[in-house]
N, C-alpha and C. Protein backbone atom coordinates (compact mmCIF):
# COMPACT_ATOMS: atom_id res chain seq x y z
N UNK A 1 -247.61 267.90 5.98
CA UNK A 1 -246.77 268.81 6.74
C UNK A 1 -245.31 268.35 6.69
N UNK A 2 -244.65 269.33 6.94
CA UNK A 2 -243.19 268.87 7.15
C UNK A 2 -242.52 269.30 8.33
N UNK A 3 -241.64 267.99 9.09
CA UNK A 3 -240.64 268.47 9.97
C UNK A 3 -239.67 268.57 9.76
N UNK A 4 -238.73 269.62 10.04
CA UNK A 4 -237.32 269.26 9.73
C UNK A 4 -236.61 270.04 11.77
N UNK A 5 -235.16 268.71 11.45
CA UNK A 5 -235.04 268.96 12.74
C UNK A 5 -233.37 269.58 12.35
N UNK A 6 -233.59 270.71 14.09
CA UNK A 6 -232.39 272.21 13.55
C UNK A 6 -231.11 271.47 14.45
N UNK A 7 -231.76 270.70 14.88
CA UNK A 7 -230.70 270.02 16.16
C UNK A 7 -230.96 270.23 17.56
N UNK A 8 -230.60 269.31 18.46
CA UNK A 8 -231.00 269.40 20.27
C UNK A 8 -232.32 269.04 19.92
N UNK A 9 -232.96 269.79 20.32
CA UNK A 9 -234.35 269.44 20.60
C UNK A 9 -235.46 270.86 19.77
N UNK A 10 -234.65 271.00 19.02
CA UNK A 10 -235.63 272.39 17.93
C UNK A 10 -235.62 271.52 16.91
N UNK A 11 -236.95 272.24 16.91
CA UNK A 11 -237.53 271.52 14.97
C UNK A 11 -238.58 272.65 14.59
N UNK A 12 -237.92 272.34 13.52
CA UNK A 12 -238.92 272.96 12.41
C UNK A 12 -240.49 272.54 12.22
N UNK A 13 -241.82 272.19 12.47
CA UNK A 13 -243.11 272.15 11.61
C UNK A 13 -243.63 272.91 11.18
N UNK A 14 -243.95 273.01 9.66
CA UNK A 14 -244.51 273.26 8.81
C UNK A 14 -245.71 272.85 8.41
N UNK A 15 -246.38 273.57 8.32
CA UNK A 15 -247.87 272.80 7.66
C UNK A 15 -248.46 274.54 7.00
N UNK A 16 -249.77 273.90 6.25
CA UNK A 16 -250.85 275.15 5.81
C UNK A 16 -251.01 275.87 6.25
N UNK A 17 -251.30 275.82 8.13
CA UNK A 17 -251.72 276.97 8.71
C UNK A 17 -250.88 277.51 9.45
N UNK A 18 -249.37 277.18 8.99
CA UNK A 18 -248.21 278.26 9.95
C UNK A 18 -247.31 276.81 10.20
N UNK A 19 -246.42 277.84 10.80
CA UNK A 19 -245.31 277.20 11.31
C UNK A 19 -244.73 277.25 12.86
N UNK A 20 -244.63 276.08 13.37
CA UNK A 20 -243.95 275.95 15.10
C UNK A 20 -242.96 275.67 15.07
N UNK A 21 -241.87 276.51 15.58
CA UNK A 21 -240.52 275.81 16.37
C UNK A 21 -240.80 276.09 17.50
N UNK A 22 -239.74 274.26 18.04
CA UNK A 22 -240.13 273.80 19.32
C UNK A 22 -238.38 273.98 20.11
N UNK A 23 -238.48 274.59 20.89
CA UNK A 23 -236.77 274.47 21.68
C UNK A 23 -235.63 275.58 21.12
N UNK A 24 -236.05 276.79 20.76
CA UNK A 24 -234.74 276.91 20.30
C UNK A 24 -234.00 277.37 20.84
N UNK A 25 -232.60 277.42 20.47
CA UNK A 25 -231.30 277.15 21.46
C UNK A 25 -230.64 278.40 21.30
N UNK A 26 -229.66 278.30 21.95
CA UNK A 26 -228.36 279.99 21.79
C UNK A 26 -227.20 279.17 21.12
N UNK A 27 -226.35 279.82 21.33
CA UNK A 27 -224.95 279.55 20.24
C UNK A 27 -224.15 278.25 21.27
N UNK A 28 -224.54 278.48 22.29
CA UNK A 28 -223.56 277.63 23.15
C UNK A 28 -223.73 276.19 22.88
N UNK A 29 -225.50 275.93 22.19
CA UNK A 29 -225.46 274.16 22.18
C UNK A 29 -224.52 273.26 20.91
N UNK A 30 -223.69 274.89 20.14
CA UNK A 30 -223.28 274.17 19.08
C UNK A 30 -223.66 274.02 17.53
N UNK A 31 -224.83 273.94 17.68
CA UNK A 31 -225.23 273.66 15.62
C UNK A 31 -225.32 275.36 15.23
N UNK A 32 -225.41 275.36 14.11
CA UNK A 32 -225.97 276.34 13.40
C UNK A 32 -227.70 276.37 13.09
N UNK A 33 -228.49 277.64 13.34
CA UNK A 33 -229.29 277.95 13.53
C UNK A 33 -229.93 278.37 11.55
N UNK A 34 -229.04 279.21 11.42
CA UNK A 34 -229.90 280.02 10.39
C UNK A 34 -230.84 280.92 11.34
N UNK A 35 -231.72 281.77 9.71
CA UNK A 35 -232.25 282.55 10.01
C UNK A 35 -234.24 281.41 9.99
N UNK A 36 -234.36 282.24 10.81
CA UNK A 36 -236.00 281.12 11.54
C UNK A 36 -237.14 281.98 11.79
N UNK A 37 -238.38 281.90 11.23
CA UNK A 37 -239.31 282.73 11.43
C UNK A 37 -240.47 281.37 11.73
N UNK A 38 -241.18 282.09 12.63
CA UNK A 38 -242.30 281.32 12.72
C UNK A 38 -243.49 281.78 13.06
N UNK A 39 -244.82 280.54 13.61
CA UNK A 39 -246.00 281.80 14.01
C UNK A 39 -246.04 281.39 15.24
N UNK A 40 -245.63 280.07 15.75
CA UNK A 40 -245.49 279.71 17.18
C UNK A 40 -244.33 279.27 17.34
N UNK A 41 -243.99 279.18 18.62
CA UNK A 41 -242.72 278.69 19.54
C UNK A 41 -242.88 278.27 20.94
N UNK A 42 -242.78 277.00 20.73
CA UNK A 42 -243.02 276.49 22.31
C UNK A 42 -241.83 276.28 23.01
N UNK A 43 -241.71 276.45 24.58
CA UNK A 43 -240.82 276.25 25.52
C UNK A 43 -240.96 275.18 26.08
N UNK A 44 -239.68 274.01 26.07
CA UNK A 44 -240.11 272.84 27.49
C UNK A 44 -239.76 273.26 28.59
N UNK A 45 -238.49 274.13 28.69
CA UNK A 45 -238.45 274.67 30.42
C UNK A 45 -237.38 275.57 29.86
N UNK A 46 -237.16 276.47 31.11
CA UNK A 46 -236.08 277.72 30.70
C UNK A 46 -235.02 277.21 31.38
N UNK A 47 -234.27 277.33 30.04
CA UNK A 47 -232.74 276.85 29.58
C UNK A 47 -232.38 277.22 28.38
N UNK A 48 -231.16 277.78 28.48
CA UNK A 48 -230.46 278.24 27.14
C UNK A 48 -230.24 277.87 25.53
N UNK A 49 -230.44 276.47 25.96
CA UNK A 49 -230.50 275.19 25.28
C UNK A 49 -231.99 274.90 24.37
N UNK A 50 -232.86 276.00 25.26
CA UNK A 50 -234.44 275.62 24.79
C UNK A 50 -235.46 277.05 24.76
N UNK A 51 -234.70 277.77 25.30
CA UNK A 51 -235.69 278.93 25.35
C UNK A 51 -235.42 280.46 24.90
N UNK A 52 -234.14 280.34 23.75
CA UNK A 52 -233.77 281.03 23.05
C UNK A 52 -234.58 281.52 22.10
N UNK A 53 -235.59 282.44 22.46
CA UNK A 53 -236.77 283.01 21.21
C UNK A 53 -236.39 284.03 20.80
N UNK A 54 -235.27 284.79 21.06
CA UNK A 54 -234.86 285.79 20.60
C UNK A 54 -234.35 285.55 19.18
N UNK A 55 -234.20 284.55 18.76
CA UNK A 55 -233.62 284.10 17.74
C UNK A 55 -234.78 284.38 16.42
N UNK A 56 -235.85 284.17 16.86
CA UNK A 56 -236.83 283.84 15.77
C UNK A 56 -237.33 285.19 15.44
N UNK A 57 -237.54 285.00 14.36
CA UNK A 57 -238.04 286.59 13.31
C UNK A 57 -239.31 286.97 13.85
N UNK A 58 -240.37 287.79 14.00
CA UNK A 58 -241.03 288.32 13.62
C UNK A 58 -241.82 288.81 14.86
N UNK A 59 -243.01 288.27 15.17
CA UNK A 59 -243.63 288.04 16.38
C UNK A 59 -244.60 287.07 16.70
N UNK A 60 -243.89 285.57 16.83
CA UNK A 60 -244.60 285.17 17.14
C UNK A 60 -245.06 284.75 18.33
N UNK A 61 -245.84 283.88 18.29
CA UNK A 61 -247.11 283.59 19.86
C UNK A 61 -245.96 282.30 20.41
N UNK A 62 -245.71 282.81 21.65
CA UNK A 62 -244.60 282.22 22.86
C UNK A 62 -245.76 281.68 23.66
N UNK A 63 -245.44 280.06 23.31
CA UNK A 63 -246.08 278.50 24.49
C UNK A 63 -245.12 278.45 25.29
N UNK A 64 -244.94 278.99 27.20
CA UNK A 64 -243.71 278.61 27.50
C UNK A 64 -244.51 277.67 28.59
N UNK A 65 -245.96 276.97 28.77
CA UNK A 65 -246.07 276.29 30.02
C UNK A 65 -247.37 275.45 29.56
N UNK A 66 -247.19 274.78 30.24
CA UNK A 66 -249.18 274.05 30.63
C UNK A 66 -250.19 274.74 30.02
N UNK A 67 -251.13 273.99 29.26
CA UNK A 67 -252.24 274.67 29.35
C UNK A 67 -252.67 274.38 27.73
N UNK A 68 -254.07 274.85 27.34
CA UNK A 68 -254.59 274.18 25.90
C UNK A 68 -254.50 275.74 24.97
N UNK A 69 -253.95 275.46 24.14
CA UNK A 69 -253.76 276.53 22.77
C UNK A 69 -254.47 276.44 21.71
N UNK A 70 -255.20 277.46 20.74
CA UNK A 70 -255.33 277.20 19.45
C UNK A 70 -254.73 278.88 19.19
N UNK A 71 -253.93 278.34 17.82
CA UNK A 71 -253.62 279.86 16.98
C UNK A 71 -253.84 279.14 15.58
N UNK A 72 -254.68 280.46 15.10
CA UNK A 72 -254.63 279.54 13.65
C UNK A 72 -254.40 278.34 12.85
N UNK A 73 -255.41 277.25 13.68
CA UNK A 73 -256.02 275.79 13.06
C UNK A 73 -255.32 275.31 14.22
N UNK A 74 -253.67 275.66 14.61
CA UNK A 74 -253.02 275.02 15.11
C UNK A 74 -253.37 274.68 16.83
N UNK A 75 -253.61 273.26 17.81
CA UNK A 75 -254.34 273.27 18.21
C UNK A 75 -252.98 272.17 19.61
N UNK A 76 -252.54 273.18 20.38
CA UNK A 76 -251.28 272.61 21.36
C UNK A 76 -251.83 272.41 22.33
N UNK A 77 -251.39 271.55 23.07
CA UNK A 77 -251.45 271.13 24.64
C UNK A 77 -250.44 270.49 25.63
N UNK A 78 -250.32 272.08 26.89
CA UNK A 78 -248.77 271.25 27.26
C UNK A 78 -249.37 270.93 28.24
N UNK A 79 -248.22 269.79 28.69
CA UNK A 79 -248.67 268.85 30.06
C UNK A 79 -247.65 269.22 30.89
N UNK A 80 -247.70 269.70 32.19
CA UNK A 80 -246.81 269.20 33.50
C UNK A 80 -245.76 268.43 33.19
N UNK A 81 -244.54 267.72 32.97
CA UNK A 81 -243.86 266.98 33.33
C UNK A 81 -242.62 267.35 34.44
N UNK A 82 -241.70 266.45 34.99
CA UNK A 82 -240.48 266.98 35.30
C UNK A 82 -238.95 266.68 34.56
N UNK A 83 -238.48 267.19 34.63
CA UNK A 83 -236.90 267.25 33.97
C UNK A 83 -236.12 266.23 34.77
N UNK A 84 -236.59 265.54 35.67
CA UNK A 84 -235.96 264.41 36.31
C UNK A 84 -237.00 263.31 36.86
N UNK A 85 -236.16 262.34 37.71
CA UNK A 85 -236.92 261.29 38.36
C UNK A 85 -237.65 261.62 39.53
N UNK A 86 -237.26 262.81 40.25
CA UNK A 86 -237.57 262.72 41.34
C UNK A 86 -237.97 263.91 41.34
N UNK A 87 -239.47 263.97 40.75
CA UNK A 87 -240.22 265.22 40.56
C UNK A 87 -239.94 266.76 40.64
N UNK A 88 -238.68 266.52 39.95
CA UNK A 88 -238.51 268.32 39.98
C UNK A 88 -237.40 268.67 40.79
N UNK A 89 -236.96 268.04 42.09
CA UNK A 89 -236.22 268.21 43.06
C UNK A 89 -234.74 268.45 42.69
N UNK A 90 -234.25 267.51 41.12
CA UNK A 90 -233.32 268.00 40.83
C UNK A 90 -232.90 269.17 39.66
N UNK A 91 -234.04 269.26 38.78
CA UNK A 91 -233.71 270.03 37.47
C UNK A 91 -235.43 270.87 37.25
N UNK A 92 -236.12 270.47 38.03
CA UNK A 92 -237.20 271.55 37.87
C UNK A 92 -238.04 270.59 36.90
N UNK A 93 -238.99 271.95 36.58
CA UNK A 93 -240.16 271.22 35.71
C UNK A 93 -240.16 271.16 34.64
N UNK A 94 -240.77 270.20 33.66
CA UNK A 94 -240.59 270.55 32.05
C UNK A 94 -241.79 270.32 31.56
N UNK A 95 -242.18 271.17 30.47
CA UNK A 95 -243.24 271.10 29.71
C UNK A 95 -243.01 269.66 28.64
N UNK A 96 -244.20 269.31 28.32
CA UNK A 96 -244.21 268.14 27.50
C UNK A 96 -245.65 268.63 26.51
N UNK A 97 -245.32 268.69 25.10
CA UNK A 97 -246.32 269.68 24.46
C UNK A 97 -246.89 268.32 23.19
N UNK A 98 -248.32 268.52 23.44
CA UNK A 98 -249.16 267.21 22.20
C UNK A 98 -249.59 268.68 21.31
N UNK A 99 -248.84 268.75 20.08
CA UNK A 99 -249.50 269.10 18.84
C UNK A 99 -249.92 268.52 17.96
N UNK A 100 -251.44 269.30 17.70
CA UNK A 100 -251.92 268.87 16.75
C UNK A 100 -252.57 269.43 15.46
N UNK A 101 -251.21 269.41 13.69
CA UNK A 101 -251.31 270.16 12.82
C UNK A 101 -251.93 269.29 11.69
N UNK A 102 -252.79 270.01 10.66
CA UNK A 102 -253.19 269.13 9.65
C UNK A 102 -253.68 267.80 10.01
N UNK A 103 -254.34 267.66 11.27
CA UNK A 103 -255.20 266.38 11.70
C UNK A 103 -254.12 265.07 12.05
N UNK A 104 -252.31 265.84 12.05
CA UNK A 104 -251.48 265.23 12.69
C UNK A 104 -250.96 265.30 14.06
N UNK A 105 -251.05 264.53 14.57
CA UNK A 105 -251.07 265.00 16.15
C UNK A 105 -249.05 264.56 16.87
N UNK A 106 -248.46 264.90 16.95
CA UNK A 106 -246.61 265.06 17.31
C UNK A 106 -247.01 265.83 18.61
N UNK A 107 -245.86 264.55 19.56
CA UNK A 107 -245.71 264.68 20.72
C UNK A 107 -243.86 265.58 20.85
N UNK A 108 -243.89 266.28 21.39
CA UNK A 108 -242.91 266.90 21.88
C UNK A 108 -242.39 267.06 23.34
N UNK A 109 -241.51 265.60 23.89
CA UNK A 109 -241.25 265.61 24.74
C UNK A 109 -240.24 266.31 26.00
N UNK A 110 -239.74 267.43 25.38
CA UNK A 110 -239.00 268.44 25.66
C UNK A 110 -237.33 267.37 26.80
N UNK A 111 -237.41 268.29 27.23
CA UNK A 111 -236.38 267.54 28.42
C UNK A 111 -237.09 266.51 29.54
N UNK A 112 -237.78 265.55 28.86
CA UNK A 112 -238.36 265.00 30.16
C UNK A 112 -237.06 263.72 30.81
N UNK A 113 -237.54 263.59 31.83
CA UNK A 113 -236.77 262.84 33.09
C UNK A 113 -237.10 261.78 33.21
N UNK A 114 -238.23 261.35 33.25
CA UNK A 114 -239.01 260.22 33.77
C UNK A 114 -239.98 259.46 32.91
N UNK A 115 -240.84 258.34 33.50
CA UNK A 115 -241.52 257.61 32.65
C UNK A 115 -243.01 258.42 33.15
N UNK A 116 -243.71 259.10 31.98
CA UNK A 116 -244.88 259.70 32.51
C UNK A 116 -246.17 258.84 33.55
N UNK A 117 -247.04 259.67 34.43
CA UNK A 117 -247.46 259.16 35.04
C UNK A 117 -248.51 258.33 33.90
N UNK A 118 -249.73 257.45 34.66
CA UNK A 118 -250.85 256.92 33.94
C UNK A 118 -252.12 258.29 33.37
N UNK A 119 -251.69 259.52 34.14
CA UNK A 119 -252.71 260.39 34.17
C UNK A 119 -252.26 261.48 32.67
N UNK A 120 -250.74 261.55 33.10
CA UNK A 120 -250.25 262.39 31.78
C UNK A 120 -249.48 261.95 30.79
N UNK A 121 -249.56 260.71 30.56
CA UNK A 121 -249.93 259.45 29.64
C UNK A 121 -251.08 259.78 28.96
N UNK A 122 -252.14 259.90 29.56
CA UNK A 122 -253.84 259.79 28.96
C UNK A 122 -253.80 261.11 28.24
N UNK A 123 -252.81 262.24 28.73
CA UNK A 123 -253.45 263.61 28.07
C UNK A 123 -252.16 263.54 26.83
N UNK A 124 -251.42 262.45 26.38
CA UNK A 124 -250.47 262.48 25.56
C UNK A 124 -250.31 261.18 24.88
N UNK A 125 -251.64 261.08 24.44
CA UNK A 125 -252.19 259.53 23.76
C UNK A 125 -252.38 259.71 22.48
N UNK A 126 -252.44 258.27 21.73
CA UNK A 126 -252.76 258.85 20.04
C UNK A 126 -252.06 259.46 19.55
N UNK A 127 -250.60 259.31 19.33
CA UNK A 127 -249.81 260.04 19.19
C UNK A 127 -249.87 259.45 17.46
N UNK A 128 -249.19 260.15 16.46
CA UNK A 128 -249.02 260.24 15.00
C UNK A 128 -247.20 260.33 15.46
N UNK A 129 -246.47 261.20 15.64
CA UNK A 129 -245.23 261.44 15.38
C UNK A 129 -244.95 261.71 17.67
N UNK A 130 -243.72 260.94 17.52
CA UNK A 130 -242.92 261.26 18.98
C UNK A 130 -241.49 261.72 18.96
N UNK A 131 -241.11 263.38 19.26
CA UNK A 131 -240.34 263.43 19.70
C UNK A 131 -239.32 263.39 20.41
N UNK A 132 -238.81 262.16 20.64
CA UNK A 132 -238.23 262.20 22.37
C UNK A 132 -236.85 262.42 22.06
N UNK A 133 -236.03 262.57 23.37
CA UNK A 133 -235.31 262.76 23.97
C UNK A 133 -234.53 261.45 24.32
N UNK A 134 -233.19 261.24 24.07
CA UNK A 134 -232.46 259.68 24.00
C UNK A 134 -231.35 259.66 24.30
N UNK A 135 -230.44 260.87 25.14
CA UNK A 135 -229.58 261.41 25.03
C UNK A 135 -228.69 261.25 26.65
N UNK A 136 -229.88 260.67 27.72
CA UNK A 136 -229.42 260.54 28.74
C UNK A 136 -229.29 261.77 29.50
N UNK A 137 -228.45 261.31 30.79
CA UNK A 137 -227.85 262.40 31.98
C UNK A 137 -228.52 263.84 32.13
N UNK A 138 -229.00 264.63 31.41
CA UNK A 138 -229.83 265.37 31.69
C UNK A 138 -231.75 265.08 30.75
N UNK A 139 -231.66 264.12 30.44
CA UNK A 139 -233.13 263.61 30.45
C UNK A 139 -233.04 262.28 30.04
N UNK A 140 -234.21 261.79 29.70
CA UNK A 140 -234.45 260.10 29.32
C UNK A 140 -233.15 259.43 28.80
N UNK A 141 -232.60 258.29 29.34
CA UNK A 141 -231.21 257.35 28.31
C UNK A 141 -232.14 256.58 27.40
N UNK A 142 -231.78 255.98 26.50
CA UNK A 142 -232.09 254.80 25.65
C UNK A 142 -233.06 253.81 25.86
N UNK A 143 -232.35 253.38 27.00
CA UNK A 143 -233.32 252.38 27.97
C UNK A 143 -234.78 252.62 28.48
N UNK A 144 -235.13 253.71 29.03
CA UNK A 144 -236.11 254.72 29.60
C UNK A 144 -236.63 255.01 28.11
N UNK A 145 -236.19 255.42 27.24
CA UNK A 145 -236.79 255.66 25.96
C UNK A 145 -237.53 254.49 25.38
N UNK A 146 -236.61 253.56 25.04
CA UNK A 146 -237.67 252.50 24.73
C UNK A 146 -238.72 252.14 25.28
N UNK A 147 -238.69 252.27 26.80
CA UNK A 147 -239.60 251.39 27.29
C UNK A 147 -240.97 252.69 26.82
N UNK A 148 -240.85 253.88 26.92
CA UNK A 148 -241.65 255.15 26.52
C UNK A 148 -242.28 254.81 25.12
N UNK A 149 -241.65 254.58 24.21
CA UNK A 149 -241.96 254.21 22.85
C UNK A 149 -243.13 252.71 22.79
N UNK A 150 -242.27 251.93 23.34
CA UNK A 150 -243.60 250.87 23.37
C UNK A 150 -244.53 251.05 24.54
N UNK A 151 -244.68 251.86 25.46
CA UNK A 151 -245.80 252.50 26.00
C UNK A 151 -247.03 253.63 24.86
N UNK A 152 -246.32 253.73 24.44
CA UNK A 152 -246.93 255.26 23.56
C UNK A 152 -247.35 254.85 22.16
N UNK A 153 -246.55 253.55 21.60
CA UNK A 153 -246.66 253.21 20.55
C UNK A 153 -246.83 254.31 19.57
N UNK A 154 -246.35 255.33 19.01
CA UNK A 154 -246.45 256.07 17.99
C UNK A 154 -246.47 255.38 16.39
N UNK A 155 -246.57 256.12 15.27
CA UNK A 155 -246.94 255.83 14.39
C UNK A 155 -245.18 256.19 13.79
N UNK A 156 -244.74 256.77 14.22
CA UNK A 156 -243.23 257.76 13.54
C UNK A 156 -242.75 257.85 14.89
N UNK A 157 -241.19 257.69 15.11
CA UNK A 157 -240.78 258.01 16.31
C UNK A 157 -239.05 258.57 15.46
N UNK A 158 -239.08 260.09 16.14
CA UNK A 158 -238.05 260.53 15.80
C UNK A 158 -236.92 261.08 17.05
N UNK A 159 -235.95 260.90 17.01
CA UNK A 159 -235.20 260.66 18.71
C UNK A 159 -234.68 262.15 18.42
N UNK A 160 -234.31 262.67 19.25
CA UNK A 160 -233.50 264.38 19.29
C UNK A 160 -232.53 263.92 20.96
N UNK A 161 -232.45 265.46 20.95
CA UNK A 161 -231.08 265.70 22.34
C UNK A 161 -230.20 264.60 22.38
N UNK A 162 -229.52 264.54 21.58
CA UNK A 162 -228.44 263.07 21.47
C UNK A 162 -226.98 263.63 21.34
N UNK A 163 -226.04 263.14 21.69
CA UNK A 163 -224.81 263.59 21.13
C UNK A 163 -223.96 263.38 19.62
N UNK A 164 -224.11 264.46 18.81
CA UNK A 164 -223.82 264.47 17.43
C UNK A 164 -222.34 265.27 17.30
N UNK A 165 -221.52 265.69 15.92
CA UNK A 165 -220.40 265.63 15.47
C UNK A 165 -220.29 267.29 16.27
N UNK A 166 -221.17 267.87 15.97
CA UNK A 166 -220.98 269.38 16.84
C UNK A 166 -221.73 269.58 17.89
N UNK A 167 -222.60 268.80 18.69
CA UNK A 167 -222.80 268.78 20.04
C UNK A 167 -221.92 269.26 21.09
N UNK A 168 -222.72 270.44 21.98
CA UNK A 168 -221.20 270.90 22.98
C UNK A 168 -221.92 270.17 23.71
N UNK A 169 -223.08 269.50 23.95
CA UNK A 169 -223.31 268.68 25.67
C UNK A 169 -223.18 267.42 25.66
N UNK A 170 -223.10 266.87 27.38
CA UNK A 170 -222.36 266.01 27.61
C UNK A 170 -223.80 264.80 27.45
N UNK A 171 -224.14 264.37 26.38
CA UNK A 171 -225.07 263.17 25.86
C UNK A 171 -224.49 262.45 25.27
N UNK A 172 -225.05 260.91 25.42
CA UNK A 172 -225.02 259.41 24.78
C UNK A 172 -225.24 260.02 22.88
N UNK A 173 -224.53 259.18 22.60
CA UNK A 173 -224.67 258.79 21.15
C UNK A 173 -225.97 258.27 21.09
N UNK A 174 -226.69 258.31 19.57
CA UNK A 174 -227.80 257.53 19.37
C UNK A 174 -227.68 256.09 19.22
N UNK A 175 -226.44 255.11 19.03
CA UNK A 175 -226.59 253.94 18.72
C UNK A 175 -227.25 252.99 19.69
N UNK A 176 -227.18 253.08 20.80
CA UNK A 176 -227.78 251.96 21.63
C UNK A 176 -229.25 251.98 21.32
N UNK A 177 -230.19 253.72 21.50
CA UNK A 177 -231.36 253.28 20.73
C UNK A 177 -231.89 252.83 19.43
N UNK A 178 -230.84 253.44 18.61
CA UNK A 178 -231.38 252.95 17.35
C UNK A 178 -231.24 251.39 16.97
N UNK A 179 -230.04 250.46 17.67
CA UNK A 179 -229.77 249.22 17.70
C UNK A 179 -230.94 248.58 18.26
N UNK A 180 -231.74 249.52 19.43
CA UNK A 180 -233.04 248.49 20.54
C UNK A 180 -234.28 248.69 19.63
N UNK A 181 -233.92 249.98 18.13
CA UNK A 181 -235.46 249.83 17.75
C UNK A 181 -235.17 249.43 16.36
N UNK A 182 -234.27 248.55 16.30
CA UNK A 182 -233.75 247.95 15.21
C UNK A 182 -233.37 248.03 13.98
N UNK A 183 -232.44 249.31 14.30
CA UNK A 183 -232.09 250.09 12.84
C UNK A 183 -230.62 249.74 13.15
N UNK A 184 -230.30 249.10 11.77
CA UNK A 184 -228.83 248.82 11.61
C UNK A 184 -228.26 249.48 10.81
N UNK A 185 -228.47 250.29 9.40
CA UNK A 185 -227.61 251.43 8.83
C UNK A 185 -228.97 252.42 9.17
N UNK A 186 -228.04 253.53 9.13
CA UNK A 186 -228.71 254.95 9.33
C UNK A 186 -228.11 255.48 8.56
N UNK A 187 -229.32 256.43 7.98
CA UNK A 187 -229.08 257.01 6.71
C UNK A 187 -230.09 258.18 6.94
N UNK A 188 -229.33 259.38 7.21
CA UNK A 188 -230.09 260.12 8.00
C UNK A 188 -230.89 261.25 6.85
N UNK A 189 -232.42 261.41 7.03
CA UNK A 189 -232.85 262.33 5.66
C UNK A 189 -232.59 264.04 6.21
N UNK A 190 -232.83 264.62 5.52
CA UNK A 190 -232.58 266.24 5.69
C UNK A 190 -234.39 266.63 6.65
N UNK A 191 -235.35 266.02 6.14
CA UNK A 191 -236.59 266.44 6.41
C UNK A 191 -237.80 265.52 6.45
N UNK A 192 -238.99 264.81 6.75
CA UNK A 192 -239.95 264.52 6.89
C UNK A 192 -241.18 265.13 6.18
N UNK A 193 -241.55 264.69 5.01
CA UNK A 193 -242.75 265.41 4.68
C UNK A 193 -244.22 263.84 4.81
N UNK A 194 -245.05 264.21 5.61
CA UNK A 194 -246.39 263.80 5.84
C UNK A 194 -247.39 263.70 5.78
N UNK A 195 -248.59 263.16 5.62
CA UNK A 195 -249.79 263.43 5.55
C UNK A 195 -250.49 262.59 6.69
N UNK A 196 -251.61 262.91 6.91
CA UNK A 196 -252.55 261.78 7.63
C UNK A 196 -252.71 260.27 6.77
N UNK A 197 -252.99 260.32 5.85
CA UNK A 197 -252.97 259.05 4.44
C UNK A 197 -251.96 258.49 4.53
N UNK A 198 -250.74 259.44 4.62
CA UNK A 198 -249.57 258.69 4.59
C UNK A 198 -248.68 258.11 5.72
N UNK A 199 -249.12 257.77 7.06
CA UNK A 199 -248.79 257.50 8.02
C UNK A 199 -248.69 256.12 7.84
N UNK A 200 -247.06 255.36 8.35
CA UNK A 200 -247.19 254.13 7.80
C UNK A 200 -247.67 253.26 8.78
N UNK A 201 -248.31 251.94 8.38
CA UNK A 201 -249.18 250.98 9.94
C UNK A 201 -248.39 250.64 10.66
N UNK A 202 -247.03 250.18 10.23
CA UNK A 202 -246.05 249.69 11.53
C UNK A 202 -245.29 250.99 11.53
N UNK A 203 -245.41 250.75 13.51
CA UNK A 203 -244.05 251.66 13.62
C UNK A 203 -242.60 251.83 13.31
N UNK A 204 -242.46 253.08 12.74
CA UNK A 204 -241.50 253.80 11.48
C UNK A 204 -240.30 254.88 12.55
N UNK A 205 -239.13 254.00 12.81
CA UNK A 205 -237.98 255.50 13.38
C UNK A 205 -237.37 256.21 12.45
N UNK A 206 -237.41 257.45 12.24
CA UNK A 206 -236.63 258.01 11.60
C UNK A 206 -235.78 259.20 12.44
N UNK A 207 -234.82 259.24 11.54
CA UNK A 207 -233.41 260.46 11.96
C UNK A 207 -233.22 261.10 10.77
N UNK A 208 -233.24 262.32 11.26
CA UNK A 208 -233.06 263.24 10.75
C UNK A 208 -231.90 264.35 10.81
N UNK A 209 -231.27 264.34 9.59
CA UNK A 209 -229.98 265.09 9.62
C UNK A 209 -230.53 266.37 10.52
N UNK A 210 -229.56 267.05 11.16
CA UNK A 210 -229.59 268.62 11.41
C UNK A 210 -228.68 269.44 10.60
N UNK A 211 -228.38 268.79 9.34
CA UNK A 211 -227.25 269.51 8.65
C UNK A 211 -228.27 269.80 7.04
N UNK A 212 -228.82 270.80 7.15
CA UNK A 212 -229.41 271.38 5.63
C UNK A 212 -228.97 271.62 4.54
């Protein structure tokens, strides 16, 4: 399968049995979109920034909450989370979505806030690929990220919502995480292509351009 990431917190997956974008945004977050068709689209919470489906071609099947999915092979599960520390009280709730394509299973941590509980931890285990969020002030900083990563131990960990060259929001740069997970040049690829076979044994960060 392949990911490619559009910027913020949208990405592209690709695989055999269709295609998911996760987050997509309106004009205000800044990048360029292109034109985007898919067969699913999941929501982490409604925000402009993430729940822009008007964008996408055709008709596809809208994940905007909780709950277990299959559409063609493709086989999602969102969890409860909140968009802050203090359960919701400041920014509401956010979905946190475990897909699982081509017997690859990518966590998509949407805008989360906090360090998950032990309970929705368990329903977001075994992870193959982790999306998170590294970007600070309106979800996880660096710090909070790492400690998430060596909780979760993924196989691929790819960071999003960060502040980049056309970013309009107010987020941290990626260097402090990429310095804590010990990447000293970055050399960012256009895309991710994967297999189950090809998953490497030690954990692997990669970044991914949003510029195609």
């Amino acid at each position: 399968m392949e990911i490619t990431w559009l910027g913020h917190s949208c990405f592209k997956l690709k695989s055999k049995n269709g295609t998911v974008i996760t987050d997509p945004f309106d004009d205000s977050i800044g990048y360029q979109r292109g034109k985007l068709s898919a067969n699913i689209v999941t929501v982490s919470h409604n925000h402009p920034g993430h729940n822009f489906t008007s964008c996408i071609e055709g008709e596809p099947k809208l994940i905007t909450g909780p709950g277990e999915y299959e559409i063609g092979g493709i086989f999602i599960y969102g969890v409860s989370t909140f968009h802050d520390n203090k359960k919701g009280e400041e920014r509401g709730k956010n979905t946190t979505y475990l897909i699982e394509i081509d017997d690859i299973k990518i966590c998509h941590l949407g805008d989360l806030g906090h360090i998950p509980t032990a309970a929705q931890l368990d329903d977001i285990s075994d992870i193959d690929v982790l999306l998170i969020p590294i970007g600070g002030n309106s979800t996880i900083n660096a710090a909070i990220a790492i400690e998430l990563v060596n909780i979760v131990t993924p196989r691929i960990v790819i960071p999003m919502h960060y502040k980049t060259d056309v970013s309009t929001k107010n987020l941290d740069l990626p260097d402090q995480f990429l310095k804590e997970m010990g990447i000293k040049e970055v050399t960012p690829v256009p895309k991710l292509n994967i297999t189950k076979s090809t998953m490497p044994i030690d954990m692997q960060t990669v970044v991914l351009d949003y510029r195609q």
